[in-house]
Protein backbone atom coordinates (compact mmCIF):
# COMPACT_ATOMS: atom_id res chain seq x y z
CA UNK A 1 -96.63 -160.98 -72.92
CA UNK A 2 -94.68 -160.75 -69.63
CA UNK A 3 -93.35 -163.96 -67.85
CA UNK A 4 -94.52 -164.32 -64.27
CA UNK A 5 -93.34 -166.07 -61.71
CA UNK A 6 -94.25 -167.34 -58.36
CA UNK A 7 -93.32 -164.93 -55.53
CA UNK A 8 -93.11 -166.38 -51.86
CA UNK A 9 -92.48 -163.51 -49.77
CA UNK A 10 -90.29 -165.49 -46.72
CA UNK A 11 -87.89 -167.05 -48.96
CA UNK A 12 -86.70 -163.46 -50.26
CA UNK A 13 -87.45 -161.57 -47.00
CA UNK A 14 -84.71 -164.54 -45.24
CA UNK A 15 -82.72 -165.02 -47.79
CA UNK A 16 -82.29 -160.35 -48.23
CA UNK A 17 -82.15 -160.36 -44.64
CA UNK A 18 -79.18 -163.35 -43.73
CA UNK A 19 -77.20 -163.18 -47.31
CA UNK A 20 -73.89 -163.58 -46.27
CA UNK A 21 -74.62 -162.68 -42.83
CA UNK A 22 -73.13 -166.33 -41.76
CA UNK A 23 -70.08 -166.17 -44.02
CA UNK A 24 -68.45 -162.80 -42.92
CA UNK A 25 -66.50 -163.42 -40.37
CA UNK A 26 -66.66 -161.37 -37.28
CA UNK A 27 -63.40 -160.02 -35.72
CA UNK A 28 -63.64 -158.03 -32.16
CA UNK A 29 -60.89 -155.47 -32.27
CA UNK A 30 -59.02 -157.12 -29.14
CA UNK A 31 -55.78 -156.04 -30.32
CA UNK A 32 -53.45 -156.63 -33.23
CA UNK A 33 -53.49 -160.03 -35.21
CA UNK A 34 -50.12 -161.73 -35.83
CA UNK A 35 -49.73 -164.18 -38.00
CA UNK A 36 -46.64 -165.94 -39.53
CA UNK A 37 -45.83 -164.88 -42.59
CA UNK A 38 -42.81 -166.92 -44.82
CA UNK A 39 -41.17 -166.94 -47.34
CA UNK A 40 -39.24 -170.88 -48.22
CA UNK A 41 -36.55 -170.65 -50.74
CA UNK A 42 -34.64 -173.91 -51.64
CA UNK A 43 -31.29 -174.80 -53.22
CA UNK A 44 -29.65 -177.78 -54.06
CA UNK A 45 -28.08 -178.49 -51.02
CA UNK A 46 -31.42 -177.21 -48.11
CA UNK A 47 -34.50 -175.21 -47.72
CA UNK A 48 -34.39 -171.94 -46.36
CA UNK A 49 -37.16 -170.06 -44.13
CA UNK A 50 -37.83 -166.83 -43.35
CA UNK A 51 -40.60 -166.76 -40.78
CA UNK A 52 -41.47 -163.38 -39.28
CA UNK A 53 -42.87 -163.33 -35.77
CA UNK A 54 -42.89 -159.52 -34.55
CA UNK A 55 -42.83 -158.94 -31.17
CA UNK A 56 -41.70 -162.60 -29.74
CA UNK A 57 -38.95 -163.04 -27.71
CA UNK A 58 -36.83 -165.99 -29.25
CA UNK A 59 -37.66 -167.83 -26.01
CA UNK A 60 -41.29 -168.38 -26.68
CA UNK A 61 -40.13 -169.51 -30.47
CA UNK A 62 -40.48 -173.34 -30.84
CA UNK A 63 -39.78 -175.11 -33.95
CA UNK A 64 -40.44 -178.49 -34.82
CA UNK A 65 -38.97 -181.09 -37.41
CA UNK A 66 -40.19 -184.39 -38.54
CA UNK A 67 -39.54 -185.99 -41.67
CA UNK A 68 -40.55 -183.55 -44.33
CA UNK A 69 -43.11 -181.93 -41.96
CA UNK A 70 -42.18 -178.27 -40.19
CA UNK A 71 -43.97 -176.63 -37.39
CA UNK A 72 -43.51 -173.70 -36.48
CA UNK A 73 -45.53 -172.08 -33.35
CA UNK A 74 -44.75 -168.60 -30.71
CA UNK A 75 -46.19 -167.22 -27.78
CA UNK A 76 -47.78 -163.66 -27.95
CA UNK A 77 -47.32 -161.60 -24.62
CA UNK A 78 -48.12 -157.80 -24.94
CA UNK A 79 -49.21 -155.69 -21.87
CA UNK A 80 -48.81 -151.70 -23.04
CA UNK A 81 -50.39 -149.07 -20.42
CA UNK A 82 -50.50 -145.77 -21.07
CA UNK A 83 -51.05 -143.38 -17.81
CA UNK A 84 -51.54 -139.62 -17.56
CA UNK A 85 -51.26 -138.66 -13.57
CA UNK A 86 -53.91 -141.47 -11.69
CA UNK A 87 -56.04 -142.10 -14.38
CA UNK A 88 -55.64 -145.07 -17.26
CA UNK A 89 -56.41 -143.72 -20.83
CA UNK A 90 -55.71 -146.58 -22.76
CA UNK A 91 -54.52 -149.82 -21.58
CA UNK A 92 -53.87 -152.98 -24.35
CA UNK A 93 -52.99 -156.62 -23.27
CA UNK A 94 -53.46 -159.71 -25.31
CA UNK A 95 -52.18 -163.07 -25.19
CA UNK A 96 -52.74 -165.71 -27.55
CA UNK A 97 -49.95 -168.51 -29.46
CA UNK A 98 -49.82 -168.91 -32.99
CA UNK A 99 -48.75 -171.61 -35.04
CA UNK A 100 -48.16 -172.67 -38.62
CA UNK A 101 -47.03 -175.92 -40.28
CA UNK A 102 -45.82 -176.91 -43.70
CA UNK A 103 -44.51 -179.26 -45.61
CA UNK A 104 -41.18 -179.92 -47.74
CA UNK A 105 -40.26 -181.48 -51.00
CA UNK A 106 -38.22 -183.52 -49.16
CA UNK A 107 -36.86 -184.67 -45.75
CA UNK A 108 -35.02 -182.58 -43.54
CA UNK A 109 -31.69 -183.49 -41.68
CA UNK A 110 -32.82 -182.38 -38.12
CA UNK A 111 -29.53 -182.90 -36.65
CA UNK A 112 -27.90 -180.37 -39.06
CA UNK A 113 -30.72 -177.87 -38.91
CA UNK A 114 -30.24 -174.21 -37.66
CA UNK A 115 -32.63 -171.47 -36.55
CA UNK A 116 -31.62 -167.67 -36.20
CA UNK A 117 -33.92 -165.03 -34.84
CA UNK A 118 -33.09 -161.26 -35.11
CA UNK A 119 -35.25 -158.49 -35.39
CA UNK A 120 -38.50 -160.75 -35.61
CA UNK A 121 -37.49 -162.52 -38.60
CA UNK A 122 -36.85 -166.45 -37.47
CA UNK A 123 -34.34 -168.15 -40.40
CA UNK A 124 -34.09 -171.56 -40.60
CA UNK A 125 -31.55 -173.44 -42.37
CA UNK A 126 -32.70 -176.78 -43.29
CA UNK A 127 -30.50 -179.11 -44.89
CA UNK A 128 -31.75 -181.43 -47.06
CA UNK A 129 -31.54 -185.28 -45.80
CA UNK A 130 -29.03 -187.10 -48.51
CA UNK A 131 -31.00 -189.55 -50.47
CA UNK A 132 -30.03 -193.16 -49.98
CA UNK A 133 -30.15 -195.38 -52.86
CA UNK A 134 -32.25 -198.45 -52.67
CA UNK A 135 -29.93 -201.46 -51.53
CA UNK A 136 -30.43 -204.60 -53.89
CA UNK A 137 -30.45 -207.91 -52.16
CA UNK A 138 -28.27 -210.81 -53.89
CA UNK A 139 -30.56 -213.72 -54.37
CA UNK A 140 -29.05 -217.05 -53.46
């Protein structure tokens, strides 16, 4: 004999109709998405970043240091027009600032820190902060 179950035709109708409609996300094509992509490397002696941030002028590249805790963040500026005689075929502009933070194994010695930016790859050079030993207190 066959199993039956209970069929209740507006919780499959809904549930057919809105699976994953919420949970895909919805991107307008506005122009290109940049993002920050890194790599962190580390050695004995710092951590090493390589951040790359395509089309940024190093001017709009602001980097952050406290503790253990790194922020990196840019300011996107594109305006591109294309023109053939009076008319506009194509004309792209976006704006927007990106950011990304992370943290380190350890702390970071800000004052010794160095950032390079060439061909939108940002390196920093972190050194790491020495690591004091705990100070015992006599007891008198």
């Amino acid at each position: 004999m066959a199993n039956l179950t209970r069929f209740t035709p507006r919780d499959d109708v809904f549930d057919d109709l809105f699976r994953g409609f919420f949970m895909r996300p919805i991107r307008l094509d506005s122009g290109p998405e940049v993002q920050i992509k890194m790599d962190v490397k580390e050695d004995d002696k710092a951590y090493i970043v390589h951040a790359e941030i395509p089309g940024v002028k190093k001017d709009d590249i602001q980097v952050s240091i406290d503790g253990n805790q790194v922020s990196i963040s840019a300011e996107v500026k594109n305006e591109k027009e294309v023109k053939e005689g009076e008319k506009v075929l194509r004309s792209e502009r976006y704006y927007g600032k990106v950011s990304r933070s992370f943290s380190l194994g350890g702390d970071v010695d800000e004052a010794a820190a160095q950032a390079k930016y060439e061909d939108g790859v940002l390196l920093l050079t972190l050194p790491k902060k020495a690591v004091t030993k705990a100070k015992r207190l006599e007891i008198r």
